[in-house]
C-alpha atoms as a PDB file:
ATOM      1  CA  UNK A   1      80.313  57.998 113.839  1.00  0.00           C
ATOM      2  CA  UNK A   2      78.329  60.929 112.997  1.00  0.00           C
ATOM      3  CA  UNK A   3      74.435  60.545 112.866  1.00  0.00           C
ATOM      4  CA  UNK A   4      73.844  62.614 109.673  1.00  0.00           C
ATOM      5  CA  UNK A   5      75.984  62.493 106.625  1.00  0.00           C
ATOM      6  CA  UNK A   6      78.371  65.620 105.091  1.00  0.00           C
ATOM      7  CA  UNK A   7      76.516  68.825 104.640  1.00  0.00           C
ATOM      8  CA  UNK A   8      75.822  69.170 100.911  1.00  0.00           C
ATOM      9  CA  UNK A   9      74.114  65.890 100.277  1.00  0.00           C
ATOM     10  CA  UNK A  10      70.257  66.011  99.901  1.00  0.00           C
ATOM     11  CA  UNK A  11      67.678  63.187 100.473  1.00  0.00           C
ATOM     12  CA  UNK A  12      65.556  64.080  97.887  1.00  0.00           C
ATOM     13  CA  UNK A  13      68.213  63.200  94.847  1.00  0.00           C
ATOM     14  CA  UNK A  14      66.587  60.298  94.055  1.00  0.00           C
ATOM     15  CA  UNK A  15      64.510  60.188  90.584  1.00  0.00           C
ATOM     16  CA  UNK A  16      63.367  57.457  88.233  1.00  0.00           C
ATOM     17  CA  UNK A  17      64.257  57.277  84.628  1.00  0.00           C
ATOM     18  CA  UNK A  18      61.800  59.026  81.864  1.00  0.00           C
ATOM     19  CA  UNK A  19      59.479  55.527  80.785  1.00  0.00           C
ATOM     20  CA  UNK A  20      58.982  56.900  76.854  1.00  0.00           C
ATOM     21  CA  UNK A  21      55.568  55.505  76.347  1.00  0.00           C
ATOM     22  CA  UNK A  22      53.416  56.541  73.343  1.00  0.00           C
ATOM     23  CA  UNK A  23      52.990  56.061  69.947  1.00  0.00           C
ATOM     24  CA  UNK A  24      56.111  56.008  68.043  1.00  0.00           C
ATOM     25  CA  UNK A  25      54.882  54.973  64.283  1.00  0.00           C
ATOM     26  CA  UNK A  26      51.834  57.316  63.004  1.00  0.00           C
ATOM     27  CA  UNK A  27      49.101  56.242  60.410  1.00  0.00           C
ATOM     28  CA  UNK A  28      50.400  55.600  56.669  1.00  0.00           C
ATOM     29  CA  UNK A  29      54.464  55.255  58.186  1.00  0.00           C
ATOM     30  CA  UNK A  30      56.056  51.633  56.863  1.00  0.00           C
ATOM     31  CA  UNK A  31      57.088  49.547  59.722  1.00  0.00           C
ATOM     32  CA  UNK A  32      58.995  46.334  59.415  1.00  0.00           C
ATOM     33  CA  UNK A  33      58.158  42.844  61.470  1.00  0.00           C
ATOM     34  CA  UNK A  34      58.927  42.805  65.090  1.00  0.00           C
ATOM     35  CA  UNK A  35      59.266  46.714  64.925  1.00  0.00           C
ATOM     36  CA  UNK A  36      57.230  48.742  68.364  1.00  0.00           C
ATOM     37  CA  UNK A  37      54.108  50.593  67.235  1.00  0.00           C
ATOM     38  CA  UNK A  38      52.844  51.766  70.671  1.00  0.00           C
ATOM     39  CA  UNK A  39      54.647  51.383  74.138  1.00  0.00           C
ATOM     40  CA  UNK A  40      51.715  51.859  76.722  1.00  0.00           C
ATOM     41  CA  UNK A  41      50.708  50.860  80.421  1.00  0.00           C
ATOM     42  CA  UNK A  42      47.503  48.968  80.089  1.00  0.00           C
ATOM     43  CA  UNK A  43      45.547  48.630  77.109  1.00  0.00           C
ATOM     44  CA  UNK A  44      44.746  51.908  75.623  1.00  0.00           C
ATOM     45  CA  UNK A  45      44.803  50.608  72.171  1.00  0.00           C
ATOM     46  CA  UNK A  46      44.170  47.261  71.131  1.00  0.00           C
ATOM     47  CA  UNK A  47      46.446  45.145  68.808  1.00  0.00           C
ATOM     48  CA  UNK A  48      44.592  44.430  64.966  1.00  0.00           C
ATOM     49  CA  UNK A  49      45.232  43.060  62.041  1.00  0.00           C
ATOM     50  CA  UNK A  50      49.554  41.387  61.861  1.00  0.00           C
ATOM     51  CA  UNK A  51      49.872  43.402  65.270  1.00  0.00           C
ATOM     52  CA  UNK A  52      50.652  41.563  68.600  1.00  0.00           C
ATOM     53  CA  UNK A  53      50.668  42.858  71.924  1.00  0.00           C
ATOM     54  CA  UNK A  54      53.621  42.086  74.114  1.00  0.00           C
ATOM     55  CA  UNK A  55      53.907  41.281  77.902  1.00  0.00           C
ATOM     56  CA  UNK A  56      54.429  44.601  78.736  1.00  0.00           C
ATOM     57  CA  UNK A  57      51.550  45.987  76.690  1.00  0.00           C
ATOM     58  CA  UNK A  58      53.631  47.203  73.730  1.00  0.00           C
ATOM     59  CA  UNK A  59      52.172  46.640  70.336  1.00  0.00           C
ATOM     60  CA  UNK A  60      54.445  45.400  67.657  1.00  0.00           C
ATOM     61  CA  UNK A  61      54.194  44.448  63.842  1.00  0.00           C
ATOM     62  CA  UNK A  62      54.317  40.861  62.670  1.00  0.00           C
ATOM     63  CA  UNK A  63      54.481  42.122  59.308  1.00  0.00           C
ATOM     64  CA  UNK A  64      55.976  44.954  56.555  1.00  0.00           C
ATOM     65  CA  UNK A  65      53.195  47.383  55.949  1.00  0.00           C
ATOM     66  CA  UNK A  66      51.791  50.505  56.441  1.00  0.00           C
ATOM     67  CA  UNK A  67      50.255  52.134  59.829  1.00  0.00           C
ATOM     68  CA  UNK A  68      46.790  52.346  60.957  1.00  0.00           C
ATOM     69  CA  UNK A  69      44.627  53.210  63.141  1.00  0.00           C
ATOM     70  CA  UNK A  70      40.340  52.659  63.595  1.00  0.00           C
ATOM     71  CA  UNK A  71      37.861  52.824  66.561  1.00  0.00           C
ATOM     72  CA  UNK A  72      35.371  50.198  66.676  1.00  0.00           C
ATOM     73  CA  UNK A  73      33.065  49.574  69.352  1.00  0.00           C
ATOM     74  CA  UNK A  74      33.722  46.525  71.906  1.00  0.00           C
ATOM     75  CA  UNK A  75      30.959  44.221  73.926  1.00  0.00           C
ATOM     76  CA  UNK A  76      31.879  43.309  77.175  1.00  0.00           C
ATOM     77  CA  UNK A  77      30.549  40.373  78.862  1.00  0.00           C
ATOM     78  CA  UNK A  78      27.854  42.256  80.753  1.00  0.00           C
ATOM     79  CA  UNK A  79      26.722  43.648  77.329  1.00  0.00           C
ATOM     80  CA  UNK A  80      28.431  47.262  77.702  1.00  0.00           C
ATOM     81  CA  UNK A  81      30.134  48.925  74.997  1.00  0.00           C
ATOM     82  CA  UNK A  82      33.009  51.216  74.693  1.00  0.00           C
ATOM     83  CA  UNK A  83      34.590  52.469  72.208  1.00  0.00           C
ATOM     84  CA  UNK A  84      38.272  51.484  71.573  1.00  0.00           C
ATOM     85  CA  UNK A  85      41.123  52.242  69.500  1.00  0.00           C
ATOM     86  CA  UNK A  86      42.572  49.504  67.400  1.00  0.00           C
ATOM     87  CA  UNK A  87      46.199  49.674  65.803  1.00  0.00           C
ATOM     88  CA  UNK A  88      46.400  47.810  62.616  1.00  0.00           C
ATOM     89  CA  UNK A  89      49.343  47.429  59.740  1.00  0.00           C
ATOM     90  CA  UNK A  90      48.284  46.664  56.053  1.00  0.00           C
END
């Protein structure tokens, strides 16, 4: 049994698959119910009005509309603010 494999092979070949997050309808685009808005990690932007979020953080539409998008500011519990990005369909 040899100890290392054929010359030619490299250890490094291993790479994981592109995850294509981002945005993928813009403000004023129709979408149609159950159709992906945003695919994100975390909660970047925050689902609005007939948008859900799913497990995986992607926001969806619940219904046919148009696109859009507002920042508002948010109150945590400790009385902070920050301003966040909400993703709403009309």
């Amino acid at each position: 049994m040899a100890k290392t494999k054929a010359t030619g092979t490299t250890r490094l070949g291993r790479d994981s698959l592109p995850k294509y997050l981002g945005v993928k309808l813009f403000e004023g685009q129709k979408v149609k119910p159950g159709q992906i808005i945003i695919r994100q990690r975390g909660t970047k932007f925050l689902p609005g009005k007939n948008v859900k979020r799913g497990k995986d953080d992607t926001l969806y539409a619940l219904k046919e509309g148009l696109v859009f998008f507002r920042t508002k500011r948010k109150k945590s519990f400790d009385n902070s603010q920050r301003v966040v990005k909400v993703v709403g369909v009309k």
